[in-house]
Protein backbone atom coordinates (compact mmCIF):
# COMPACT_ATOMS: atom_id res chain seq x y z
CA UNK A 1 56.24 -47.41 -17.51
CA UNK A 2 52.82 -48.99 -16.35
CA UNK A 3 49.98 -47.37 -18.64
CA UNK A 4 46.87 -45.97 -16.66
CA UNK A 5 43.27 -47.58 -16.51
CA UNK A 6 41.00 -44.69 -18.60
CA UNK A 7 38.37 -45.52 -15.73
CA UNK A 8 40.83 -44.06 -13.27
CA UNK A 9 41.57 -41.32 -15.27
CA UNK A 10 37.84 -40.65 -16.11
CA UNK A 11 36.87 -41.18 -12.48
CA UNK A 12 39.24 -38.39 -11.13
CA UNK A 13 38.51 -36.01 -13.65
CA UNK A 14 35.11 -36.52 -12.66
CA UNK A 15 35.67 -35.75 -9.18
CA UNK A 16 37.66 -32.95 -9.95
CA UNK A 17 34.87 -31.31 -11.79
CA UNK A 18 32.43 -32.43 -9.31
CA UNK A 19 34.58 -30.87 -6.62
CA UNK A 20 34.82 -27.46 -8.54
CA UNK A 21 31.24 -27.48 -8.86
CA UNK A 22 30.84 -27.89 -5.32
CA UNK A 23 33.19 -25.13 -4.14
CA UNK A 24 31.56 -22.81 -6.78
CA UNK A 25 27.86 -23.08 -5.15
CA UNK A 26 29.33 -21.88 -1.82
CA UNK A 27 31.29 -18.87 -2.98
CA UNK A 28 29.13 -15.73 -2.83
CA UNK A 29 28.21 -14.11 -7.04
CA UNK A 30 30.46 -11.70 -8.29
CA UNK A 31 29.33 -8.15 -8.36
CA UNK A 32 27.57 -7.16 -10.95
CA UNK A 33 28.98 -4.26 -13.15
CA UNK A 34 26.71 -1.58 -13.39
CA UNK A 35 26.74 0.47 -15.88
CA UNK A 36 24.34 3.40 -16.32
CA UNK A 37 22.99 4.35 -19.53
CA UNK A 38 20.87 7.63 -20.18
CA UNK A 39 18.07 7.21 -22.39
CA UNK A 40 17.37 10.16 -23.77
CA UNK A 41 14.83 11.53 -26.24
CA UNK A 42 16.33 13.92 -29.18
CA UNK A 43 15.37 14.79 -32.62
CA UNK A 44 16.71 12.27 -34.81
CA UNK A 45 17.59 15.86 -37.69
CA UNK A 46 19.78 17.93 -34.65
CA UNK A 47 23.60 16.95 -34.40
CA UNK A 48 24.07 14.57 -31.50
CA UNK A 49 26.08 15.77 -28.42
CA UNK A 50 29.95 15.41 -28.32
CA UNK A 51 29.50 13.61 -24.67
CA UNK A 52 26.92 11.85 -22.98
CA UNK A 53 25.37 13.03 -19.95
CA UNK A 54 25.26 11.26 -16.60
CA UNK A 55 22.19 10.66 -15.65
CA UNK A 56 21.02 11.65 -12.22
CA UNK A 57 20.36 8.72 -9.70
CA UNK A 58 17.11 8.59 -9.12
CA UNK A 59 15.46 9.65 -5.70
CA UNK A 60 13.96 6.54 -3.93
CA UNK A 61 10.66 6.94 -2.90
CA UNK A 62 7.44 5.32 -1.72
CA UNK A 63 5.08 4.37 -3.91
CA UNK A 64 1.79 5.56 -3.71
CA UNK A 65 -0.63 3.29 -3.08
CA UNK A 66 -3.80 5.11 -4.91
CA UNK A 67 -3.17 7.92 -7.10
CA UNK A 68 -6.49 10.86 -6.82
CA UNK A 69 -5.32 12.49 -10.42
CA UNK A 70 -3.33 11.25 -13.07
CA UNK A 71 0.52 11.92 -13.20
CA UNK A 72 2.82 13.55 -15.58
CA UNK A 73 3.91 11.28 -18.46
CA UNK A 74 7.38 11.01 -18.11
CA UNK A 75 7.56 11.54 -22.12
CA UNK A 76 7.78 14.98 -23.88
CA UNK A 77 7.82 15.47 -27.29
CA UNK A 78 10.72 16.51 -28.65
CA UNK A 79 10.94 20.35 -30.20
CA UNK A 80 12.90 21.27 -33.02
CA UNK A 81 13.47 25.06 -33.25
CA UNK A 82 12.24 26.68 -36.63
CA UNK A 83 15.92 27.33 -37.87
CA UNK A 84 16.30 23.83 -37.84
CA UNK A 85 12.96 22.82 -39.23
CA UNK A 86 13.23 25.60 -42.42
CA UNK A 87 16.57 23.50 -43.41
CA UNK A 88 14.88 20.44 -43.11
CA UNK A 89 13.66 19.24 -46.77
CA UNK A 90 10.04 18.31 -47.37
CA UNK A 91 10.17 15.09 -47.18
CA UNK A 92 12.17 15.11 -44.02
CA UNK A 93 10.05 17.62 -42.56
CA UNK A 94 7.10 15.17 -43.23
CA UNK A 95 8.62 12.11 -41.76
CA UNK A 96 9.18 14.37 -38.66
CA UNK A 97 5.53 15.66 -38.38
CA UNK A 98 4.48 11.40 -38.88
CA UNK A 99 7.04 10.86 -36.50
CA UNK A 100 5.52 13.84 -34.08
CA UNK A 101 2.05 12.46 -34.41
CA UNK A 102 2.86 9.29 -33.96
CA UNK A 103 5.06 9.84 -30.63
CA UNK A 104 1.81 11.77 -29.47
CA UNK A 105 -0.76 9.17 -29.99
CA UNK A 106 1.52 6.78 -28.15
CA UNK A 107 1.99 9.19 -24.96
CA UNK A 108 -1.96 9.83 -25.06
CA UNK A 109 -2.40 5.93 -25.22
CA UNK A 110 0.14 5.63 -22.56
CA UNK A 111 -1.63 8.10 -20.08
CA UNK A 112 -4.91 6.49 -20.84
CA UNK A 113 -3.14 3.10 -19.52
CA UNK A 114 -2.13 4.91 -16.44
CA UNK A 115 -5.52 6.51 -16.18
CA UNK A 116 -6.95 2.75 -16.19
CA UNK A 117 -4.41 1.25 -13.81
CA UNK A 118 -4.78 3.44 -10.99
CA UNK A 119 -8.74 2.92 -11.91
CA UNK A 120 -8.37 -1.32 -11.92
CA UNK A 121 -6.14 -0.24 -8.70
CA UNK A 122 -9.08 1.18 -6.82
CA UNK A 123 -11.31 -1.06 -7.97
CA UNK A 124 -8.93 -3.88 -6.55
CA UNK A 125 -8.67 -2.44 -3.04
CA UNK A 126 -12.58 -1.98 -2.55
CA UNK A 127 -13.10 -5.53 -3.97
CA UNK A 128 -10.40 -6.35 -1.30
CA UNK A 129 -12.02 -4.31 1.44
CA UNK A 130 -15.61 -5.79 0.74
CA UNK A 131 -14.37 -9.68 0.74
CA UNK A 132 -12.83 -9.05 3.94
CA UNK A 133 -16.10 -7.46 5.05
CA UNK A 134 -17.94 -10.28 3.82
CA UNK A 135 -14.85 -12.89 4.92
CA UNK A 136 -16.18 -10.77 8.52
CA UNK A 137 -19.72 -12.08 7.78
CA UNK A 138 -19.12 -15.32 6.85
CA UNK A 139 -17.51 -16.13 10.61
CA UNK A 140 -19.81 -14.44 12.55
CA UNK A 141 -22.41 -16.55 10.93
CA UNK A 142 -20.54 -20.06 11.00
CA UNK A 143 -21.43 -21.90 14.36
CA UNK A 144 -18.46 -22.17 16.60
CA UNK A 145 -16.58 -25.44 16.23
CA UNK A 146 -16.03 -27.07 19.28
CA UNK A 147 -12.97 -29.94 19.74
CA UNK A 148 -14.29 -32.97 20.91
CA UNK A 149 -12.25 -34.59 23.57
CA UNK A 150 -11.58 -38.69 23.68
CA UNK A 151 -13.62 -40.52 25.91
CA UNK A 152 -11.52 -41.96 28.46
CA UNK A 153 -12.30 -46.00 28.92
């Protein structure tokens, strides 16, 4: 039985793999699985649900391109009803008013970022509208260039 050169054997495997690779760039990705997950905002004292809700798909819309007022934060803080916050014991009740307090300086900090988006938003399409004003300017006042043809000999 005649024993095989490893350089043979190392050479084939190699364009084996090399082969492989090449079919795998040409084959379309598979699919992605998608798998939708509700975040949702609860009391950390209340009983969780027994099942999770779907969440709605979301409507696709346009995005507006300057906003005049500032949107609805898409936060709310969560409400405990007083039933549930007379069981609660003091010190619980205290982490929940930190926790409260803490989840409203957040949304207030996170409207104020809105607020100065859509602000640094404006501000970016006048500074866009006067460069092409002054982009306007700048050709009028350039002299007109003119191609020079070759001299013929």
């Amino acid at each position: 039985m005649p024993t095989k050169n490893p350089i043979t054997v190392i050479g084939v495997l190699t364009s084996l793999l090399l082969l492989v690779g090449g079919v795998m760039l040409y084959l379309p990705p598979a699919e992605p699985i998608h798998q939708e997950q509700a975040q949702v905002l609860t009391s950390p004292f209340k009983e969780p649900d027994p099942a999770p809700k779907a969440a709605p798909e979301p409507a696709v819309t346009a995005a507006p391109t300057v906003a005049t007022e500032p949107t609805a934060s898409p936060f709310s803080i969560p409400d405990m009803t007083p039933e549930d916050l007379a069981k609660l014991p003091p010190e619980e009740r205290t982490r929940y008013d930190k926790m409260r307090e803490s989840l409203q300086e957040i949304v207030q900090q996170v409207q104020a970022l809105e607020q100065e988006n859509t602000r640094l938003q404006q501000t970016l399409i006048e500074g866009q509208a006067s460069n092409q004003a002054l982009d306007t300017e700048i050709d009028k006042l350039r002299p007109p260039q003119h191609v020079a043809k070759p001299a013929e000999p």
